[in-house]
N, C-alpha and C. Protein backbone atom coordinates (compact mmCIF):
# COMPACT_ATOMS: atom_id res chain seq x y z
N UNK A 1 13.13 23.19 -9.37
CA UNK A 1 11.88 22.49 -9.20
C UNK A 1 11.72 22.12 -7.73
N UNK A 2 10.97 22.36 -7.11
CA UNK A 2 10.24 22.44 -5.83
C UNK A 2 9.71 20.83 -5.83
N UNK A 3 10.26 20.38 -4.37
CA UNK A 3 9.90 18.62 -4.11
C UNK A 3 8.24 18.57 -3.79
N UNK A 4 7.14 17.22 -4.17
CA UNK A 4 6.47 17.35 -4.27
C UNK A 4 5.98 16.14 -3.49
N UNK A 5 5.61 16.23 -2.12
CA UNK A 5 4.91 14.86 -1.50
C UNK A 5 3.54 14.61 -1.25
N UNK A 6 2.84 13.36 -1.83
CA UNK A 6 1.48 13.39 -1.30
C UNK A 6 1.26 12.76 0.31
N UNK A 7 0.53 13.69 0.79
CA UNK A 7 0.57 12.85 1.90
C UNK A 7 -0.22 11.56 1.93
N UNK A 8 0.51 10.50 3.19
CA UNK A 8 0.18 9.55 3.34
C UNK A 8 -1.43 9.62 3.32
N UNK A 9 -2.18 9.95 3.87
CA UNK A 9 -4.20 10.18 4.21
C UNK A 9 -4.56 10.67 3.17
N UNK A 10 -3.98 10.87 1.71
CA UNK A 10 -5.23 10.74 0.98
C UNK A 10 -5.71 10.46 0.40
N UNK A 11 -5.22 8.80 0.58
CA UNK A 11 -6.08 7.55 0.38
C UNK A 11 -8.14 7.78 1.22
N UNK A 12 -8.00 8.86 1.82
CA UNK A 12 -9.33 8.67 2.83
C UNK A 12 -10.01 10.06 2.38
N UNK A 13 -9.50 11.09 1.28
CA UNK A 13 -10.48 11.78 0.38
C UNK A 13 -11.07 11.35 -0.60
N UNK A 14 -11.05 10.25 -0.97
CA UNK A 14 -11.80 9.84 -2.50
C UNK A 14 -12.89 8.99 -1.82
N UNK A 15 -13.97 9.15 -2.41
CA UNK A 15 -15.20 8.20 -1.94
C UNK A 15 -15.11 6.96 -2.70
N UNK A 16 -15.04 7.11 -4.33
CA UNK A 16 -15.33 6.39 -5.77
C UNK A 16 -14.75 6.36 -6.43
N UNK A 17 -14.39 5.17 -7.06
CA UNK A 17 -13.71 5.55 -8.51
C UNK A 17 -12.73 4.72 -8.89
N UNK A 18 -12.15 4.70 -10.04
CA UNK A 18 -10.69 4.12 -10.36
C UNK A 18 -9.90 4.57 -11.10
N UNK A 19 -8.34 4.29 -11.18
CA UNK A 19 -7.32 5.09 -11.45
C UNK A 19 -6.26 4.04 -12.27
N UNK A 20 -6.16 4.44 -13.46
CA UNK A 20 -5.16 3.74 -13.96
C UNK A 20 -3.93 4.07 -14.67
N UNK A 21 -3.21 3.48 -14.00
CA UNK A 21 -1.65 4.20 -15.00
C UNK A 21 -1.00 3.63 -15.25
N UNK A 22 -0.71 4.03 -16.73
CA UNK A 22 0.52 3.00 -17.70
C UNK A 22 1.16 3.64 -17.97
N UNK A 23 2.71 2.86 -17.90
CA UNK A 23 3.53 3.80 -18.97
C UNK A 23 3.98 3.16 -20.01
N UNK A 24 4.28 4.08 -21.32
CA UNK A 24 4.30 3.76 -22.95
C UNK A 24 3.36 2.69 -22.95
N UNK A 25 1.97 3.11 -22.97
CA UNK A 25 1.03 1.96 -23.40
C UNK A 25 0.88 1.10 -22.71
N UNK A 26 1.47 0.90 -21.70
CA UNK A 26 1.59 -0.37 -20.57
C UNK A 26 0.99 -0.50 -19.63
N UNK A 27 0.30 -1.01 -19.39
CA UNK A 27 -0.49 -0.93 -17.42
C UNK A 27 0.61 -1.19 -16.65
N UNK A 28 0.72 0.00 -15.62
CA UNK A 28 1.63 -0.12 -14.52
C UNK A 28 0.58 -0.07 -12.79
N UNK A 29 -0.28 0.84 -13.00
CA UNK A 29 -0.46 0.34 -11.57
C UNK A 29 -2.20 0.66 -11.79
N UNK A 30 -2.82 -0.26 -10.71
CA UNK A 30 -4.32 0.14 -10.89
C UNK A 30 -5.07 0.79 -9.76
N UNK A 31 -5.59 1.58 -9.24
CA UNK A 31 -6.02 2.03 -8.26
C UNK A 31 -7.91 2.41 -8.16
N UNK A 32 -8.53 1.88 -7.09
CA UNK A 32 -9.95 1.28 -7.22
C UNK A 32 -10.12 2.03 -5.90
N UNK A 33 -11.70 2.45 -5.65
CA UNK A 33 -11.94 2.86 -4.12
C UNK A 33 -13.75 2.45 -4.50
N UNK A 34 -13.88 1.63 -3.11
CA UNK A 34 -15.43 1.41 -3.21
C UNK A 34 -15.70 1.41 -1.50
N UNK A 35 -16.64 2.45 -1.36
CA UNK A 35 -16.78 2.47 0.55
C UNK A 35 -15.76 3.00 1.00
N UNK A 36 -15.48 2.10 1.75
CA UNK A 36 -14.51 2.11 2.60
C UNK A 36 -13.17 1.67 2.40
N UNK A 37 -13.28 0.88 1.22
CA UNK A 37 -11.83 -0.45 0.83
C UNK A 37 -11.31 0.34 -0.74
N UNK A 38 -9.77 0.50 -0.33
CA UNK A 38 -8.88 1.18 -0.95
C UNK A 38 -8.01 0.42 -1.48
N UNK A 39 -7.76 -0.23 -3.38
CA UNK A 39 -7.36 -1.01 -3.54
C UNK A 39 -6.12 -0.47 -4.73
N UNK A 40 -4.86 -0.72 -4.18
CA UNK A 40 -3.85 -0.53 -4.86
C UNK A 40 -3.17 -1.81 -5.35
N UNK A 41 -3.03 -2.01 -6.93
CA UNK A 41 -2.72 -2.86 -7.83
C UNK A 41 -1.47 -2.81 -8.45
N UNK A 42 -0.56 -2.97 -7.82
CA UNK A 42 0.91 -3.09 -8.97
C UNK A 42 1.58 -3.86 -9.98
N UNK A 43 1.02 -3.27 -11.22
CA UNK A 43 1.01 -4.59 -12.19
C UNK A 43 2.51 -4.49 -12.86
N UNK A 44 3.29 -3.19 -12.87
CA UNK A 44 4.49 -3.33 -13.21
C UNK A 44 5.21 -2.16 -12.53
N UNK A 45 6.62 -1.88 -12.72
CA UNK A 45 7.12 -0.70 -12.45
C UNK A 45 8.37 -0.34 -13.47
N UNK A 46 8.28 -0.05 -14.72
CA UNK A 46 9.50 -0.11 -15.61
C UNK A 46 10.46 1.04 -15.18
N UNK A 47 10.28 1.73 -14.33
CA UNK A 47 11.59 2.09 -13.52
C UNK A 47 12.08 1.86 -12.01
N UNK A 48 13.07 2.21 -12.12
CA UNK A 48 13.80 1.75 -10.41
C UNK A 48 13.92 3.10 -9.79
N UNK A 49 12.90 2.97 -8.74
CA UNK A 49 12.90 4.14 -8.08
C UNK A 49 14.22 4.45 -6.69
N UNK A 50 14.57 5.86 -6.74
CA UNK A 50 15.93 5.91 -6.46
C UNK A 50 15.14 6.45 -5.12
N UNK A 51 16.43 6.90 -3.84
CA UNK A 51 16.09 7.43 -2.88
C UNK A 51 15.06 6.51 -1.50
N UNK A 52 15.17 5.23 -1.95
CA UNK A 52 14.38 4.06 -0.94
C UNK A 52 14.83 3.88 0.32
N UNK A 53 13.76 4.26 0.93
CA UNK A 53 13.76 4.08 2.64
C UNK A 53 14.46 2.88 3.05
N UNK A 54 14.92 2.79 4.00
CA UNK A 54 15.31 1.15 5.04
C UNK A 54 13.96 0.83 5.53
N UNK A 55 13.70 -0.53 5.70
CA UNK A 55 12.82 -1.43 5.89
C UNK A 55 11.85 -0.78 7.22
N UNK A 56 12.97 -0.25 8.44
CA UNK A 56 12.41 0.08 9.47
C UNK A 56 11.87 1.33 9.08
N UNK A 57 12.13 2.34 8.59
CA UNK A 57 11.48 3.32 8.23
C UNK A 57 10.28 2.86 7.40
N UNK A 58 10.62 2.73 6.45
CA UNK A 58 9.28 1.71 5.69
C UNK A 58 7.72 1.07 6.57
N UNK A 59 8.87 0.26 7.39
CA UNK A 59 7.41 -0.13 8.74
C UNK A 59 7.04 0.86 9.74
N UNK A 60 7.83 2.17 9.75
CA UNK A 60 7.24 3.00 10.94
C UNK A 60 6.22 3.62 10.32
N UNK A 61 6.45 4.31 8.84
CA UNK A 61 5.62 4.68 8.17
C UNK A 61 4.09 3.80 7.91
N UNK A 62 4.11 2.70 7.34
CA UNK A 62 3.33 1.69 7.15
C UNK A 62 2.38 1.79 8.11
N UNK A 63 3.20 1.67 9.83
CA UNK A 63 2.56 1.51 11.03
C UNK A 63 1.20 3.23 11.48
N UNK A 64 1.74 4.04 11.09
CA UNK A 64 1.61 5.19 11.19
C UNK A 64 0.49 5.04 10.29
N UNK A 65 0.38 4.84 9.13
CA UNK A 65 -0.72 4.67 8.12
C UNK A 65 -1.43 3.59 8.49
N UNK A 66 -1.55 2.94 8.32
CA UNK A 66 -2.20 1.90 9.04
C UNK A 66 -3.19 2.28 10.19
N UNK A 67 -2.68 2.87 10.90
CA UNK A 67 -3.18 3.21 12.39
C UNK A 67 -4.34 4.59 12.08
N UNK A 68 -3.96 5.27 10.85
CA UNK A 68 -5.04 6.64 10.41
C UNK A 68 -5.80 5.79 9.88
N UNK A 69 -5.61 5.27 9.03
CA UNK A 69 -6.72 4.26 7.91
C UNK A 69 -7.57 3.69 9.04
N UNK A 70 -7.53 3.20 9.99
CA UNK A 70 -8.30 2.08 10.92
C UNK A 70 -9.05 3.13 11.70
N UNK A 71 -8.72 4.15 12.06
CA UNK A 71 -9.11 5.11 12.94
C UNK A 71 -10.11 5.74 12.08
N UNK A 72 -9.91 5.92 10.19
CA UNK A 72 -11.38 6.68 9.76
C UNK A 72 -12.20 5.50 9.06
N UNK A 73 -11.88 4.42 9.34
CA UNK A 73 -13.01 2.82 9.35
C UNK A 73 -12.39 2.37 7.84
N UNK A 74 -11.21 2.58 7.34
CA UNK A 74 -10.85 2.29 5.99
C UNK A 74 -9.64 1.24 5.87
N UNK A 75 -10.27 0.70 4.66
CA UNK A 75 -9.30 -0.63 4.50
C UNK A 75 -8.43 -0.49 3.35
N UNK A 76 -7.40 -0.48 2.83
CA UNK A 76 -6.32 -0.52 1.68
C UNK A 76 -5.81 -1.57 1.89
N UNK A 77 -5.37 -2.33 0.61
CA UNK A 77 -5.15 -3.58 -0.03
C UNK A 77 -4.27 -3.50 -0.85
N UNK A 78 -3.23 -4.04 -0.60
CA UNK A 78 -2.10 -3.72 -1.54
C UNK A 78 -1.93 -4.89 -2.15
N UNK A 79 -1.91 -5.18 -3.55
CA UNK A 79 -1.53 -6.01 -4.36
C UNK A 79 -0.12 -6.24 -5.36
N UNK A 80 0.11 -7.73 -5.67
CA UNK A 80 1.02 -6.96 -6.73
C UNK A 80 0.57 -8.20 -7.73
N UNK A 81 0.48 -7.53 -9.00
CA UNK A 81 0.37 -8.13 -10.21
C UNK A 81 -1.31 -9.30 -9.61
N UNK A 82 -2.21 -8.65 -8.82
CA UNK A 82 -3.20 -9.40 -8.20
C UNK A 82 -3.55 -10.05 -7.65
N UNK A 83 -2.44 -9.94 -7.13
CA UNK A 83 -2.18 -11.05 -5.35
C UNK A 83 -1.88 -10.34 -4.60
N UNK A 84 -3.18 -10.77 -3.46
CA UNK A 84 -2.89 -9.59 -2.39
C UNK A 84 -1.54 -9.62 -1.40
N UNK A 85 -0.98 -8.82 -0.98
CA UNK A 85 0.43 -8.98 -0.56
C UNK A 85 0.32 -8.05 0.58
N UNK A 86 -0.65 -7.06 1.19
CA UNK A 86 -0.66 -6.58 2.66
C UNK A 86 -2.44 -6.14 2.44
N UNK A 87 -2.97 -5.79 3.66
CA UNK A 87 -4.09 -5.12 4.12
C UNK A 87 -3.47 -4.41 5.34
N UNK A 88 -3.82 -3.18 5.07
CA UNK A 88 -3.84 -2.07 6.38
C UNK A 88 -5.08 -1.48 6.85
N UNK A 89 -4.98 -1.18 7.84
CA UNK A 89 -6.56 -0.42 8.45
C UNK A 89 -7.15 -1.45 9.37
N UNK A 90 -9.10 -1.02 9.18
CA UNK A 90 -9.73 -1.54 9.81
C UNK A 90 -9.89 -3.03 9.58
N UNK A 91 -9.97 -3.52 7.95
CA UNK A 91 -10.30 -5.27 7.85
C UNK A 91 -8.66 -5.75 8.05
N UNK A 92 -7.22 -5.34 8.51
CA UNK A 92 -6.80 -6.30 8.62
C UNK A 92 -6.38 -6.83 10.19
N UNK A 93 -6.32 -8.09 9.73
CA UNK A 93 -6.28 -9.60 10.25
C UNK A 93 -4.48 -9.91 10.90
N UNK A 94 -3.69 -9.31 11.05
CA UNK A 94 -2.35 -10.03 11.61
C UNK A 94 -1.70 -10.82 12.16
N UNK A 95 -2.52 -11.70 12.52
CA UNK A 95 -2.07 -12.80 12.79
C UNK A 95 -0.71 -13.20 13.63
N UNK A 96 0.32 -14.00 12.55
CA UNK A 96 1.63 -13.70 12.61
C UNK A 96 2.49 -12.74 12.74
N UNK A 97 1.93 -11.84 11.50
CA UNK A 97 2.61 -10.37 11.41
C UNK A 97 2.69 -9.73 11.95
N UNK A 98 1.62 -9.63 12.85
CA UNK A 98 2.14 -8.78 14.30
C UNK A 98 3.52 -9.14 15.10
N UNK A 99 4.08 -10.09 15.28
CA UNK A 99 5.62 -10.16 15.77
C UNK A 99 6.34 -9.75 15.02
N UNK A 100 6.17 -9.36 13.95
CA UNK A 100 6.80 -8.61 12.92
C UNK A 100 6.48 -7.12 12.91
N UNK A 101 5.11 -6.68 12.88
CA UNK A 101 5.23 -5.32 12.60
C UNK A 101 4.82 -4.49 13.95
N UNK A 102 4.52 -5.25 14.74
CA UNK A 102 3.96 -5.01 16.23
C UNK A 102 2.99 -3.78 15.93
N UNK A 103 2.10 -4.24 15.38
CA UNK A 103 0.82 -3.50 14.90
C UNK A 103 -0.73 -4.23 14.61
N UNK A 104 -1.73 -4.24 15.17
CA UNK A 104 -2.93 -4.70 14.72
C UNK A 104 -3.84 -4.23 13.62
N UNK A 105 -2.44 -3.37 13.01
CA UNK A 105 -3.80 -2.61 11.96
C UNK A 105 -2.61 -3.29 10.52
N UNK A 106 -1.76 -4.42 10.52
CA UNK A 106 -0.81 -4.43 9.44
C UNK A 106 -1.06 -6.32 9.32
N UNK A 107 -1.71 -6.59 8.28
CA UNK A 107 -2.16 -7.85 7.44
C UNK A 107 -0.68 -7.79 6.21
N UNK A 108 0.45 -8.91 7.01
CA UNK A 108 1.15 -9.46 5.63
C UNK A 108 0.12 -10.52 5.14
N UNK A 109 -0.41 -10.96 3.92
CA UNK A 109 -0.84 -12.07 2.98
C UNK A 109 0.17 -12.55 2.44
N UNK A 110 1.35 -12.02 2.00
CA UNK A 110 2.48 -12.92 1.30
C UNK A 110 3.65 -12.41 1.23
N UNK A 111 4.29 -12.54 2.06
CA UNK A 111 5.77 -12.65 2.92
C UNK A 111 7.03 -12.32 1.27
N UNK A 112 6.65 -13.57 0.16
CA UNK A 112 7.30 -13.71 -0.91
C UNK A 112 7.33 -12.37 -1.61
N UNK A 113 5.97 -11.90 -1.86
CA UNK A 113 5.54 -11.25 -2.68
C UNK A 113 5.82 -9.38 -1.99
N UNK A 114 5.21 -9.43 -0.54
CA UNK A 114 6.13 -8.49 -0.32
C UNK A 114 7.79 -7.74 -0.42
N UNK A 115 8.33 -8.55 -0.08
CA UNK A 115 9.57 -8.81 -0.67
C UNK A 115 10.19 -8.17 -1.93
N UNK A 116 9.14 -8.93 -3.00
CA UNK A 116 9.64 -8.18 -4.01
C UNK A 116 8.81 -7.12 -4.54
N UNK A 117 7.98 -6.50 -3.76
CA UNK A 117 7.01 -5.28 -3.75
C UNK A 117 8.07 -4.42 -3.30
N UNK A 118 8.80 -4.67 -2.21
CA UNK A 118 9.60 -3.83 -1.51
C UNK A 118 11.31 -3.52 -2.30
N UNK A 119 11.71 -4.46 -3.00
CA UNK A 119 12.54 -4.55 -3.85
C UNK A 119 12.46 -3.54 -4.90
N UNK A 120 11.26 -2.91 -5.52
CA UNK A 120 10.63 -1.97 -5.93
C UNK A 120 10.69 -1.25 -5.37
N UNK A 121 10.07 -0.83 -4.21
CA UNK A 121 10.36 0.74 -3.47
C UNK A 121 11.07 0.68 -2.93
């Protein structure tokens, strides 16, 4: 079986729409696109995904995405269980997080919650 990656940008082919996936009957993740704003919902993950990046890889990537998203005027919103927990692109705001991700296109909202978003991947 041949490895299979989506690339990071194509969050910025879909105009409309929403996407939902459960597993065994379960809502696991929700995915929404209206305009410009790209909204990813993680309501569960009943497996442990193997093969997880280090943190710095994680943020180079992040940074890298972030920086395409802002450049084609698009915002993604990462949630978990419906609390927002990052914005990348054009609407985010960094504040603080920039001494952290040394990026203007990377909005932490919740430090906690990332955490255990990332504990997950």
């Amino acid at each position: 079986m041949s490895k299979f990656e989506l690339p990071a940008n194509f969050l910025s082919f879909f105009q409309k729409g929403n996407l939902k996936i459960t597993c065994d009957d379960l809502p696991s993740m929700n995915f929404s696109i209206q305009d410009n704003l790209r909204i990813i919902d993680v309501l569960d993950i009943p497996v442990k995904l193997s093969n997880k990046f280090g943190w710095f890889k994680q943020l180079s990537e992040a940074k890298e995405l972030a920086r395409s998203l802002k450049d084609q005027n698009i915002t993604l919103v990462v949630k978990l269980q419906g609390e927002t927990v990052l914005k990348l692109g054009k609407d985010a705001n960094p504040k603080i997080a920039k001494i952290i991700t040394l990026s203007n296109d990377i909005e932490i909202s919740n430090l906690k919650q990332l955490k255990k978003l990332n504990s997950i991947f």
